[in-house]
PDB file of N, CA and C in Angstrom:
ATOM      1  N   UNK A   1     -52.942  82.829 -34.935  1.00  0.00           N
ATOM      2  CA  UNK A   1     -52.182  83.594 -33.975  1.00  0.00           C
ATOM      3  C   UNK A   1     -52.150  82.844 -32.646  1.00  0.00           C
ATOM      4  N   UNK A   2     -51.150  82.634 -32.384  1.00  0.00           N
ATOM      5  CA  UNK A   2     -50.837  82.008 -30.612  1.00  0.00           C
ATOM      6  C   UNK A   2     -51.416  82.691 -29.717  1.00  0.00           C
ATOM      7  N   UNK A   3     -51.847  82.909 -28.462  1.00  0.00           N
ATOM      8  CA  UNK A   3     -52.333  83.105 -27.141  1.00  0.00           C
ATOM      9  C   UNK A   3     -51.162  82.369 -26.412  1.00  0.00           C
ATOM     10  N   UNK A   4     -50.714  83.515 -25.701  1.00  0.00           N
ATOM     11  CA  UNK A   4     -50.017  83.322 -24.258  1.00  0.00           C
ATOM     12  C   UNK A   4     -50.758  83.340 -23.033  1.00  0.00           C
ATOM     13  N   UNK A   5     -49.673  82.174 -21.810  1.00  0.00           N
ATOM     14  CA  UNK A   5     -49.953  82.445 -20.479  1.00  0.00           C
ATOM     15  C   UNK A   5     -49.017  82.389 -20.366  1.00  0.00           C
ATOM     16  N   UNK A   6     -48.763  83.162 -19.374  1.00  0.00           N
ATOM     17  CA  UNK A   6     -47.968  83.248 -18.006  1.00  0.00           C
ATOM     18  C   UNK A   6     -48.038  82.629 -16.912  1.00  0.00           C
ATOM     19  N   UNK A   7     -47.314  81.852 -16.530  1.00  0.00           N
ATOM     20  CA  UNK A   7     -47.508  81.068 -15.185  1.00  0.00           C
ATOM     21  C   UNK A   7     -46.248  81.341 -14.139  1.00  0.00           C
ATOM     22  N   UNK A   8     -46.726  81.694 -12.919  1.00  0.00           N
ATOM     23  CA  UNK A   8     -45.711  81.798 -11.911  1.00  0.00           C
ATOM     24  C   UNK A   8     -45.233  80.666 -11.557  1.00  0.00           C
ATOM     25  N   UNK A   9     -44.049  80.592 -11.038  1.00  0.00           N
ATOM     26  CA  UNK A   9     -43.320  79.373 -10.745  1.00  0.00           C
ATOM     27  C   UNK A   9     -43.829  78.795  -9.653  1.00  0.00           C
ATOM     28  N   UNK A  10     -43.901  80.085  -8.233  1.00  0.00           N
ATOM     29  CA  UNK A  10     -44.505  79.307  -7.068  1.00  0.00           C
ATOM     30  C   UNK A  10     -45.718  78.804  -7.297  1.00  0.00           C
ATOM     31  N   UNK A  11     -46.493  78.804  -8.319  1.00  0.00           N
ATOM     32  CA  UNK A  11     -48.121  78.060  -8.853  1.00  0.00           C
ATOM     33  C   UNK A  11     -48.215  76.711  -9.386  1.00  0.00           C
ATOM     34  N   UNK A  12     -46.709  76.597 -10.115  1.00  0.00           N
ATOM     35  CA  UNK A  12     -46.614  74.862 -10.725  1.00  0.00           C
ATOM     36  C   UNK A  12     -45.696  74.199  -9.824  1.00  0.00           C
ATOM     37  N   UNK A  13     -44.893  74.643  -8.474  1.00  0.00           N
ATOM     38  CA  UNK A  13     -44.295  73.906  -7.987  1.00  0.00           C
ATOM     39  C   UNK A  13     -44.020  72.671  -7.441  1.00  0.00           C
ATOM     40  N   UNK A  14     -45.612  71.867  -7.291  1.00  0.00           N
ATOM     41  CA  UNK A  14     -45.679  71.012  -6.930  1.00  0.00           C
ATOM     42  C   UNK A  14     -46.395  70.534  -8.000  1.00  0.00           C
ATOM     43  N   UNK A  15     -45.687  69.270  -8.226  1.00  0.00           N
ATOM     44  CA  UNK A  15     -45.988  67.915  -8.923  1.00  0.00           C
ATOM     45  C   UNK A  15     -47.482  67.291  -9.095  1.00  0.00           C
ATOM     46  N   UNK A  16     -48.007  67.713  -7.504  1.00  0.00           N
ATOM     47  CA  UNK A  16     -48.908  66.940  -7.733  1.00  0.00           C
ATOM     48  C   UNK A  16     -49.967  67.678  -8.033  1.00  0.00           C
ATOM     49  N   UNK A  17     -50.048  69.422  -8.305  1.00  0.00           N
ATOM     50  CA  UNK A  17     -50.723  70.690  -8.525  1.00  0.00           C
ATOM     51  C   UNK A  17     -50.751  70.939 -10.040  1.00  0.00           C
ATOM     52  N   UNK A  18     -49.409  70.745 -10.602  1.00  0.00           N
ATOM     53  CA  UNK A  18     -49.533  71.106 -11.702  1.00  0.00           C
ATOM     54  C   UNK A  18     -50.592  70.647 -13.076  1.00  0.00           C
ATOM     55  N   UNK A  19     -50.826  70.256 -13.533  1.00  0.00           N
ATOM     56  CA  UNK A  19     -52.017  69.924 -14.034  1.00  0.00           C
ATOM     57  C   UNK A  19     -53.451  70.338 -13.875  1.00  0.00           C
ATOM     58  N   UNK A  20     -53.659  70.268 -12.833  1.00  0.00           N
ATOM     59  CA  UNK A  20     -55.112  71.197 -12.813  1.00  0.00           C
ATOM     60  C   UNK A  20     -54.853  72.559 -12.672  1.00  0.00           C
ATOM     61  N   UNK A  21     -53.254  73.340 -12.612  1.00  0.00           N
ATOM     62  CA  UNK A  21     -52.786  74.654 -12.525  1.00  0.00           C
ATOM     63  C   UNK A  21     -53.234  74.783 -14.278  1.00  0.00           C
ATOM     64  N   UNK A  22     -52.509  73.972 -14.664  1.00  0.00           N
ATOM     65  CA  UNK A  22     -52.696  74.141 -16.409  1.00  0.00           C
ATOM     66  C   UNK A  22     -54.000  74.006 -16.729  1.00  0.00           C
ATOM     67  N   UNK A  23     -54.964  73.111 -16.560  1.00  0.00           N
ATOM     68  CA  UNK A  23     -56.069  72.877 -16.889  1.00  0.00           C
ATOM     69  C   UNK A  23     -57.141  74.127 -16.686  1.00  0.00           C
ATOM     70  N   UNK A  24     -56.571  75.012 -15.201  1.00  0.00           N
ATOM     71  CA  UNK A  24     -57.521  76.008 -15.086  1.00  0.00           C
ATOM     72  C   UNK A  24     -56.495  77.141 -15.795  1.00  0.00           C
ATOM     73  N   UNK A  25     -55.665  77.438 -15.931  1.00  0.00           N
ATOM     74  CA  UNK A  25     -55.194  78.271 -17.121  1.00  0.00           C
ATOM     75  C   UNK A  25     -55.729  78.275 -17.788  1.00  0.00           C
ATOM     76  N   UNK A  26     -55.770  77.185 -19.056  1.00  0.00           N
ATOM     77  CA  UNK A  26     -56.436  77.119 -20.248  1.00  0.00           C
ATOM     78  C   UNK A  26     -57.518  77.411 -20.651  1.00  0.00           C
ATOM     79  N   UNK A  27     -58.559  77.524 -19.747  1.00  0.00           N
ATOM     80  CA  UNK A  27     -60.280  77.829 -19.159  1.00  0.00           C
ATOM     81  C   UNK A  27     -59.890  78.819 -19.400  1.00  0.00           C
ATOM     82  N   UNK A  28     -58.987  79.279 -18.723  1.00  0.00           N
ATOM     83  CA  UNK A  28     -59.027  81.185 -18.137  1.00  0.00           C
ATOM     84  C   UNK A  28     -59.108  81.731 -20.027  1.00  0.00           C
ATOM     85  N   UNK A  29     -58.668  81.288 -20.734  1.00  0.00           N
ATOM     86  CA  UNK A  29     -58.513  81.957 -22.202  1.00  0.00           C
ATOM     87  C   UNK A  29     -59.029  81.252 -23.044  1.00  0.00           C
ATOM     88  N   UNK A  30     -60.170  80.655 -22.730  1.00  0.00           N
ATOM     89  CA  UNK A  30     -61.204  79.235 -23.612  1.00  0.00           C
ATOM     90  C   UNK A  30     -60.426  79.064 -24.296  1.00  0.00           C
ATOM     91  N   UNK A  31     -59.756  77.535 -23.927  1.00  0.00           N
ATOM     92  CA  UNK A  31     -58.955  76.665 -24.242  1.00  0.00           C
ATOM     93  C   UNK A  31     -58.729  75.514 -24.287  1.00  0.00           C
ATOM     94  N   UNK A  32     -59.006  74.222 -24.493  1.00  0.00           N
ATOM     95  CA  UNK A  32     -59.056  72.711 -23.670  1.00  0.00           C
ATOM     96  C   UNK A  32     -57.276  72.167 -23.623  1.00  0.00           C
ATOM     97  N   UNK A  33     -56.578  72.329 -22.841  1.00  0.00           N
ATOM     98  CA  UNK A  33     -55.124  71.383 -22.357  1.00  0.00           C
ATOM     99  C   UNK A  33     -55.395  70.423 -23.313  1.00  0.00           C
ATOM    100  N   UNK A  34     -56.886  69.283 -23.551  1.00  0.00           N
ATOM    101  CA  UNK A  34     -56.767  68.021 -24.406  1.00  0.00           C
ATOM    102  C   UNK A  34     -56.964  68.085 -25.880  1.00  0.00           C
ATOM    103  N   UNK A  35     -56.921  69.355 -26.358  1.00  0.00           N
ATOM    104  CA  UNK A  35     -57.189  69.571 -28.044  1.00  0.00           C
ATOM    105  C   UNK A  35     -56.105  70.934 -28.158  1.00  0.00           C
ATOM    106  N   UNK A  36     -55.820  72.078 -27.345  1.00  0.00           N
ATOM    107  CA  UNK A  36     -55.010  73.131 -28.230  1.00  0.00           C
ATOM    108  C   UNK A  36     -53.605  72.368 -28.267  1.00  0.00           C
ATOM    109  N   UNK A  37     -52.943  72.732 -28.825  1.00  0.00           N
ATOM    110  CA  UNK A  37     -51.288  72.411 -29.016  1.00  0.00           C
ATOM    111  C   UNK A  37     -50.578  72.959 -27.836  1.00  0.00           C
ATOM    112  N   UNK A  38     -49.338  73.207 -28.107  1.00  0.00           N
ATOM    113  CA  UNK A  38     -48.326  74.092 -26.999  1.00  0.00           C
ATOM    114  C   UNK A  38     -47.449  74.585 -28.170  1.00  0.00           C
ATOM    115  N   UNK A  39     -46.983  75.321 -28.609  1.00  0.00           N
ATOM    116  CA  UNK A  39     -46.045  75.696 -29.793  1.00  0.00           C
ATOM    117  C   UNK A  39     -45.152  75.779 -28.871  1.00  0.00           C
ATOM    118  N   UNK A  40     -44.886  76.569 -28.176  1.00  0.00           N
ATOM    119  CA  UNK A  40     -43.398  76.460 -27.029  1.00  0.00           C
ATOM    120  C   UNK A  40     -43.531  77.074 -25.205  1.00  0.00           C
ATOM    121  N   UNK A  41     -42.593  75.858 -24.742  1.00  0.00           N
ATOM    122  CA  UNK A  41     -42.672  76.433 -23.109  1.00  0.00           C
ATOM    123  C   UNK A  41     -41.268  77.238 -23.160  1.00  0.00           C
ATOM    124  N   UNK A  42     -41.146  78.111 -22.581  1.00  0.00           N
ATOM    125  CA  UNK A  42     -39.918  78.861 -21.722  1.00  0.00           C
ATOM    126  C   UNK A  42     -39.787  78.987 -20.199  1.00  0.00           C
ATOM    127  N   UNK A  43     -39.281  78.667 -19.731  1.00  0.00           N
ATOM    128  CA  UNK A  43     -39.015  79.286 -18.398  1.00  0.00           C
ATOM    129  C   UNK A  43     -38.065  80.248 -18.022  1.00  0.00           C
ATOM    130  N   UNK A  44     -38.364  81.243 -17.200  1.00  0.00           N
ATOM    131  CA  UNK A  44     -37.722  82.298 -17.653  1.00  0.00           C
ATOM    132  C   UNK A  44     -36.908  82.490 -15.962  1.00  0.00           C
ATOM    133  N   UNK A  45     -35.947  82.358 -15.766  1.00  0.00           N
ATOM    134  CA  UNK A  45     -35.498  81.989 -13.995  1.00  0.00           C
ATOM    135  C   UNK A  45     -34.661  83.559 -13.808  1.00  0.00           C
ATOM    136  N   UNK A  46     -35.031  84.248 -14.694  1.00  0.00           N
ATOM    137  CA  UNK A  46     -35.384  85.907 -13.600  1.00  0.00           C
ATOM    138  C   UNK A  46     -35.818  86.366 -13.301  1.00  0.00           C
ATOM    139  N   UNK A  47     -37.354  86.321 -14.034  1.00  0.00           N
ATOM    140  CA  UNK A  47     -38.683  86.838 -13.796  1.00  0.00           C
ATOM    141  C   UNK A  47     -39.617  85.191 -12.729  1.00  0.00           C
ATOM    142  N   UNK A  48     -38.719  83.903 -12.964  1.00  0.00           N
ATOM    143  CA  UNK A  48     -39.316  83.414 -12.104  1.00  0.00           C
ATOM    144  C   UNK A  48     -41.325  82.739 -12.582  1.00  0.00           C
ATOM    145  N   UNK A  49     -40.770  82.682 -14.356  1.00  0.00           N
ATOM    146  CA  UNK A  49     -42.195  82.358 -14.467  1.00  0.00           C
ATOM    147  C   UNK A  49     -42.125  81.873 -16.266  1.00  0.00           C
ATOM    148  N   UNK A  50     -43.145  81.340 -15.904  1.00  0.00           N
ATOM    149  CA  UNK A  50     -43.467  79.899 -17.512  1.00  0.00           C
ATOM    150  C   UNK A  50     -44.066  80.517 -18.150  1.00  0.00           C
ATOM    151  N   UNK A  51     -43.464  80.403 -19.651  1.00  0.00           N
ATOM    152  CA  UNK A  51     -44.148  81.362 -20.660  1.00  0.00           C
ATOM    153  C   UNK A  51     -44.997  80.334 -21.517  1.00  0.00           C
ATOM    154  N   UNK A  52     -45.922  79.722 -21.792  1.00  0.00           N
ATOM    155  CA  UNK A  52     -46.567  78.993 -22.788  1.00  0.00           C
ATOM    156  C   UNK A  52     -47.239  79.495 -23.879  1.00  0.00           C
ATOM    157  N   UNK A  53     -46.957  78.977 -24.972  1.00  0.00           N
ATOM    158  CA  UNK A  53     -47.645  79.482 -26.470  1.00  0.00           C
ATOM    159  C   UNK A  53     -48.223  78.956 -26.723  1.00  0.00           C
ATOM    160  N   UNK A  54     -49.290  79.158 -27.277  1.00  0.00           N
ATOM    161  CA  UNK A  54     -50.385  77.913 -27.429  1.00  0.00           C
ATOM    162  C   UNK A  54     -51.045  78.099 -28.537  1.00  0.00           C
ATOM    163  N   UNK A  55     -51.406  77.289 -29.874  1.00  0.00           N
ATOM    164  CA  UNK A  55     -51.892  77.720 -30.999  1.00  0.00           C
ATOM    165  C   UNK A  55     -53.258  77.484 -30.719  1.00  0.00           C
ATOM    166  N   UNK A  56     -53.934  78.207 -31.179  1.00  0.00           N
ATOM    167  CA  UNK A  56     -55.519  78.416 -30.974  1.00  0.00           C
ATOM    168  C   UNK A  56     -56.305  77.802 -32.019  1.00  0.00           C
ATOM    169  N   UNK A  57     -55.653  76.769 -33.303  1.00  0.00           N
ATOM    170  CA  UNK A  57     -55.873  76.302 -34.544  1.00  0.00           C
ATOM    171  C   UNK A  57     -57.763  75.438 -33.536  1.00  0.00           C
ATOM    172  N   UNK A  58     -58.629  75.387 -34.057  1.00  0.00           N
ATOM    173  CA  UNK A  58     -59.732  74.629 -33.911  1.00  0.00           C
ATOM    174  C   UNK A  58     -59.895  73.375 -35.087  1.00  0.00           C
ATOM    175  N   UNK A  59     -59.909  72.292 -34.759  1.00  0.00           N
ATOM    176  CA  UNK A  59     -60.276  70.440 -35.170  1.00  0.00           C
ATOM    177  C   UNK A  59     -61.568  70.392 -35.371  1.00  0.00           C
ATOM    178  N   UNK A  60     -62.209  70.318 -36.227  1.00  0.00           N
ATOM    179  CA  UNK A  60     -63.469  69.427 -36.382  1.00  0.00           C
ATOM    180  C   UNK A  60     -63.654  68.004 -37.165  1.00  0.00           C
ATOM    181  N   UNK A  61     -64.253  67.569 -36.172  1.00  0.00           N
ATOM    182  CA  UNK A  61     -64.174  65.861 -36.736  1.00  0.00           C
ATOM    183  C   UNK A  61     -65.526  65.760 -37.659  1.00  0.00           C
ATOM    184  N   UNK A  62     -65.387  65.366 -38.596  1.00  0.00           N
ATOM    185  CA  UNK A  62     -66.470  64.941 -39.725  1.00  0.00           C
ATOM    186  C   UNK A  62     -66.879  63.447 -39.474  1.00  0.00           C
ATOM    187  N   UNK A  63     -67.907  63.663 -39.882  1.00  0.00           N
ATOM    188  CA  UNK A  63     -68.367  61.809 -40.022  1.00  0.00           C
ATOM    189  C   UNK A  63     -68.042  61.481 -41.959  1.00  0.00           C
ATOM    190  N   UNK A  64     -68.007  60.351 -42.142  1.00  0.00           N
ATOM    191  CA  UNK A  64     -67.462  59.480 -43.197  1.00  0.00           C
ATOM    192  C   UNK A  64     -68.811  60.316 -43.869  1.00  0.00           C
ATOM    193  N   UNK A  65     -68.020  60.579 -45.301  1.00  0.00           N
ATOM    194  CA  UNK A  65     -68.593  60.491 -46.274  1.00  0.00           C
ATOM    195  C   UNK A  65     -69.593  59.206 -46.616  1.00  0.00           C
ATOM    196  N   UNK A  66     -71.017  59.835 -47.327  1.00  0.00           N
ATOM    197  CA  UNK A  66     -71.709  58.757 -47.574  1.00  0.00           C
ATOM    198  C   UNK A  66     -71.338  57.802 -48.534  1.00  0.00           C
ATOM    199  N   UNK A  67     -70.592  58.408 -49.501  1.00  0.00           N
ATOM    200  CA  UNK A  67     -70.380  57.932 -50.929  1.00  0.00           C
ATOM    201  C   UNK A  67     -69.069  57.427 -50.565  1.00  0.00           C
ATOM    202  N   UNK A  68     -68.289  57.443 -49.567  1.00  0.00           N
ATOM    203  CA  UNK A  68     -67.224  56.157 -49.418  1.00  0.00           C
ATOM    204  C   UNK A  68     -67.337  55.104 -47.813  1.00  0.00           C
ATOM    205  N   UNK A  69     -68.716  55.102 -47.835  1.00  0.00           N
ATOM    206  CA  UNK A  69     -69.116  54.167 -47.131  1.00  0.00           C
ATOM    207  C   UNK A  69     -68.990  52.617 -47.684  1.00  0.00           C
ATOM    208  N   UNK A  70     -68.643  51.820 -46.966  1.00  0.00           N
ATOM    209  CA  UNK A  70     -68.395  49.838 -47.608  1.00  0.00           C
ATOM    210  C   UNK A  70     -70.000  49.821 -47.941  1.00  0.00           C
ATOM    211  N   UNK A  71     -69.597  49.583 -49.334  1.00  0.00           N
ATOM    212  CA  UNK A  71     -71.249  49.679 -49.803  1.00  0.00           C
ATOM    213  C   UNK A  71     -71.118  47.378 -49.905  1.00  0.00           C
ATOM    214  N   UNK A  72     -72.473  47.227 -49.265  1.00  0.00           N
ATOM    215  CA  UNK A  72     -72.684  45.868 -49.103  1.00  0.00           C
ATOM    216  C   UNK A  72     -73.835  45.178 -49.946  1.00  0.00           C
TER     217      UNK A  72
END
């Protein structure tokens, strides 16, 4: 299931803000910007605000199997 934010427009307006605007979003709903996805942005210019979807899928990295290790 996706998790939404909402972001106001006057909050990402500047270029050089946006990113740590997103970064502390993502916190706000334990999230990392560098591992969840984005399924879709909208901007919505009546309400004046960014809709982001974000799949909540969790990655775990395994270490190599022993038995297909370069056996030497």
């Amino acid at each position: 299931m996706a998790k939404e934010i909402i972001i106001p427009h006057k909050e990402i307006s500047d270029p050089q803000k946006i990113t740590q605007v997103m970064i502390k979003k993502f916190k706000e709903i334990d999230l990392d910007i560098h591992v969840n996805e984005v399924e879709s942005l909208e901007d919505c210019h009546k309400t004046k605000t960014r809709i982001l979807k974000i799949k909540n899928t969790k990655y775990f990295n395994m270490p190599q199997a022993p038995w297909l290790k370069d056996k030497k």
